[in-house]
C-alpha atoms as a PDB file:
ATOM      1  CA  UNK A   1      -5.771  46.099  67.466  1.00  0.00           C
ATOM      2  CA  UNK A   2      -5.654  42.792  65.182  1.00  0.00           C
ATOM      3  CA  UNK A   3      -9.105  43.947  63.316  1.00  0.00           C
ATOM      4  CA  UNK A   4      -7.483  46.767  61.213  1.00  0.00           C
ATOM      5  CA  UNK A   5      -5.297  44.527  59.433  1.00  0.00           C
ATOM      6  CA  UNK A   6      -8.293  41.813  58.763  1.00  0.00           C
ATOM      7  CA  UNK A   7      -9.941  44.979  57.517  1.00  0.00           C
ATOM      8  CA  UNK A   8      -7.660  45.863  55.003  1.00  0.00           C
ATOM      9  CA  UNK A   9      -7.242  41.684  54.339  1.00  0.00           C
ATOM     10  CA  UNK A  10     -11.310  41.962  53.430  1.00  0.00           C
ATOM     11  CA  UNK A  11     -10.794  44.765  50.556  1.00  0.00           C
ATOM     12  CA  UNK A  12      -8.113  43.477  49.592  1.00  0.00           C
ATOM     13  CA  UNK A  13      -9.959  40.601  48.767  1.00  0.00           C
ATOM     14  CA  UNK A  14     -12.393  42.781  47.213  1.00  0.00           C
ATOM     15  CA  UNK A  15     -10.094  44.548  45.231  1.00  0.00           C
ATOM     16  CA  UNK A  16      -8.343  41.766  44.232  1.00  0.00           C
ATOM     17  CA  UNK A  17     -11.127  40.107  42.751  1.00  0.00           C
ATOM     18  CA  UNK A  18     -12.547  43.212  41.344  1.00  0.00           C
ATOM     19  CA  UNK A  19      -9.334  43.088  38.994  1.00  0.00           C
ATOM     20  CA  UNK A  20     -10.097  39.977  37.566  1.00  0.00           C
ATOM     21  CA  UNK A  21     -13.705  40.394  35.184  1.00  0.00           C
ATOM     22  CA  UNK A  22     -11.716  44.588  34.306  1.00  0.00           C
ATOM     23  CA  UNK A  23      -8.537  42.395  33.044  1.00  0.00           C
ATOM     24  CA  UNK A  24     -10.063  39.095  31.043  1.00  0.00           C
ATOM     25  CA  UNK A  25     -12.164  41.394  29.302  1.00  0.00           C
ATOM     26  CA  UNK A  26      -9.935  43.933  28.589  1.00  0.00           C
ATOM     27  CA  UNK A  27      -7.611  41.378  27.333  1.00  0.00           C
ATOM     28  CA  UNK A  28     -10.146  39.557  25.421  1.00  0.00           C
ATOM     29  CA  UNK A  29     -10.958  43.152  23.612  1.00  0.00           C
ATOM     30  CA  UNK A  30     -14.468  43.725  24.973  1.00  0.00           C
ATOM     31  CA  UNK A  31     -16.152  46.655  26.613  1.00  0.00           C
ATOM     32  CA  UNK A  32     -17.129  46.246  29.994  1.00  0.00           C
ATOM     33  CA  UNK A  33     -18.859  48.337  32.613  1.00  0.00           C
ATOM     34  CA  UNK A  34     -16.558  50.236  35.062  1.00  0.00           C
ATOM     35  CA  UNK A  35     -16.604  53.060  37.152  1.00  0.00           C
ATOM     36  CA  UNK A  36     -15.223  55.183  34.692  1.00  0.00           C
ATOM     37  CA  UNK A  37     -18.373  54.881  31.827  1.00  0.00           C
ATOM     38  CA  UNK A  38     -21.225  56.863  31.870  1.00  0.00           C
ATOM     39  CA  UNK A  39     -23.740  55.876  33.432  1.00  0.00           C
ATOM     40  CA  UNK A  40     -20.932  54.578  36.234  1.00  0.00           C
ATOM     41  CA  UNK A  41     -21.330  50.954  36.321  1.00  0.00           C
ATOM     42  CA  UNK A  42     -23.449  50.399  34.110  1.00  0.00           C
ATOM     43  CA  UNK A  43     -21.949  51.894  31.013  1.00  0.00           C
ATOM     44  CA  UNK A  44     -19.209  50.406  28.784  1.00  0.00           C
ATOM     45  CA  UNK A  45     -15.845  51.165  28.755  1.00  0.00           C
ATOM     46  CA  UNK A  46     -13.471  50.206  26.570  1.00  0.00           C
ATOM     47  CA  UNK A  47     -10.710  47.248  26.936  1.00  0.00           C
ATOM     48  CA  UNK A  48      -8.120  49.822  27.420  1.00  0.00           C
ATOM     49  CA  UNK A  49     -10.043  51.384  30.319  1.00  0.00           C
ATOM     50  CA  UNK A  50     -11.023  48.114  31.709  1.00  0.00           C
ATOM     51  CA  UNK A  51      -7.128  46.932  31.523  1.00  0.00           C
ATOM     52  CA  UNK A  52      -6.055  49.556  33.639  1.00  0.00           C
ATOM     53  CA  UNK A  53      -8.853  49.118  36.000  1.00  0.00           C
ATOM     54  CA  UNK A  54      -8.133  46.054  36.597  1.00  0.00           C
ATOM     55  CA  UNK A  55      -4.347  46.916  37.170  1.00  0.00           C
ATOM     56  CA  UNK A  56      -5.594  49.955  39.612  1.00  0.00           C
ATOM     57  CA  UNK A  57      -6.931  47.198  41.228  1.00  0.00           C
ATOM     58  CA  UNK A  58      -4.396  44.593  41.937  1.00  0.00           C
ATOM     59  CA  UNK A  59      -2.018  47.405  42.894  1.00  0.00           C
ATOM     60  CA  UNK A  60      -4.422  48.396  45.792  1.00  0.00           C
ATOM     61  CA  UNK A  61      -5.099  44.540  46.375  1.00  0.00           C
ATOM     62  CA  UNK A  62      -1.465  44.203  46.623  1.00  0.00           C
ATOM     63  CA  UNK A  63      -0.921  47.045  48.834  1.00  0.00           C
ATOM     64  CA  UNK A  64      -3.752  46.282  51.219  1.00  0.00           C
ATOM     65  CA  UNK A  65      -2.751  42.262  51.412  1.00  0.00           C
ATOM     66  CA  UNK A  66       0.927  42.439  51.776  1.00  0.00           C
ATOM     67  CA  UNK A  67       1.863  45.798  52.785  1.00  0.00           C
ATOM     68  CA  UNK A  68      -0.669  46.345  56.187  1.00  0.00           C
ATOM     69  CA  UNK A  69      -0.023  43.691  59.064  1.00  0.00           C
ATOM     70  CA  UNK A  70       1.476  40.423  58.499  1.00  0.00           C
ATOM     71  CA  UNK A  71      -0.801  38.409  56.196  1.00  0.00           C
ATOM     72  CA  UNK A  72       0.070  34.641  56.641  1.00  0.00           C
ATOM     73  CA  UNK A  73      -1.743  31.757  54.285  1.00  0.00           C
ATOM     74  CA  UNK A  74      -2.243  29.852  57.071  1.00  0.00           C
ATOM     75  CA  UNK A  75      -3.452  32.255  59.410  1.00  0.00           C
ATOM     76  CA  UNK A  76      -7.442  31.230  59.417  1.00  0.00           C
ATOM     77  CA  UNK A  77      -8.651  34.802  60.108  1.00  0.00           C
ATOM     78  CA  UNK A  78      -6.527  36.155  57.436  1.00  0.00           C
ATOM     79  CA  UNK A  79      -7.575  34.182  55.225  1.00  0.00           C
ATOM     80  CA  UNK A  80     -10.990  34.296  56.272  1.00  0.00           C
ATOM     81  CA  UNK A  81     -11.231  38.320  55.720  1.00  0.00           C
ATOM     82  CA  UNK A  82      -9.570  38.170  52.661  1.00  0.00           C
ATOM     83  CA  UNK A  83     -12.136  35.528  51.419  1.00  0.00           C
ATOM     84  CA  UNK A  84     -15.079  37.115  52.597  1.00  0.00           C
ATOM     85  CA  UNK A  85     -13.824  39.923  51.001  1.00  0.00           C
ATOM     86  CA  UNK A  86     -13.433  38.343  47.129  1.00  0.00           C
ATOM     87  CA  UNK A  87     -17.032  36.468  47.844  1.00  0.00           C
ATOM     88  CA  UNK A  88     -18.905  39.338  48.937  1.00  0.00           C
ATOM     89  CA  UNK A  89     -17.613  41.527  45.744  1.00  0.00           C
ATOM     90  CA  UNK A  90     -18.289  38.312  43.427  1.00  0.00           C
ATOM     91  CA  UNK A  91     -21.741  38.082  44.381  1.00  0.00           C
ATOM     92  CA  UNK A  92     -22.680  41.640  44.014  1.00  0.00           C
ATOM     93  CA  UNK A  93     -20.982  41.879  40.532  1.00  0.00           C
ATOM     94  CA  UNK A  94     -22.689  38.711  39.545  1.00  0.00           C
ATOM     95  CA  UNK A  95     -26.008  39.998  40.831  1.00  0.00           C
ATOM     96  CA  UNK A  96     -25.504  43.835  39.451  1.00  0.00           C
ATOM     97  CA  UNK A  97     -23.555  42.657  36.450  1.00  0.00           C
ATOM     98  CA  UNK A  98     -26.357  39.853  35.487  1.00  0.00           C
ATOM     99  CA  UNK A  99     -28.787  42.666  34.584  1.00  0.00           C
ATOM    100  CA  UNK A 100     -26.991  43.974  31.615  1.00  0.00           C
ATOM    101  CA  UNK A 101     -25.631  40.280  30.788  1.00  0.00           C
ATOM    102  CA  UNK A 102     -28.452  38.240  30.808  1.00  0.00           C
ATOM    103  CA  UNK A 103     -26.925  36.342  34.050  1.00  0.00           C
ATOM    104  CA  UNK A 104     -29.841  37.122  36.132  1.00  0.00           C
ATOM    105  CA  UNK A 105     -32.483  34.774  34.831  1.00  0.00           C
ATOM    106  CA  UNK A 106     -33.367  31.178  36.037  1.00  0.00           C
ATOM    107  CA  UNK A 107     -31.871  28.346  34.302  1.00  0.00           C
ATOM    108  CA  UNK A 108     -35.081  27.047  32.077  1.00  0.00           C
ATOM    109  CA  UNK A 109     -34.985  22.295  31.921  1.00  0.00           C
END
């Protein structure tokens, strides 16, 4: 059964890069949405919060990448889930984040 470690490869991709907007903004001192504010998601929470959101989320990452199977760099499928994983998550945050951020609107010559 080779797909249940690919499957855990493709959130941990999606956890992994879920850390990364919870962390630079934490660190940078600004409020971000997280799951935590009210409404979820599309609410601000503070730096704090989004700091250890972000580190919620690189332990699971971390957990799901290196601790289920045998992940291997240069194992194409591994790699493959684990990318698909971190794409699929950037995309929706940039689509469902864009709305609050002003990302969301064509580029204007």
């Amino acid at each position: 059964m080779h797909w249940l470690p690919l499957l855990s490869y493709f959130f941990g991709g999606v956890f992994l890069a879920n850390a990364v907007p919870h962390l630079v903004s934490g660190m940078m001192g600004r409020p971000f949405q997280s799951p935590f504010a009210k409404p979820a998601g599309e609410g601000l929470s503070s730096s704090t919060i989004n700091v250890l959101w972000g580190f919620f989320n690189i332990l699971v990452g971390y957990l799901l990448v290196c601790r289920v199977g045998d992940f291997a760099l240069k194992e194409t499928s591994d790699v493959a889930a684990f990318g698909t994983g971190a794409f699929l998550i950037a995309l929706f945050c940039a689509r469902h984040f864009g709305r609050f951020h002003g990302g969301n609107q064509p580029e204007r010559p």
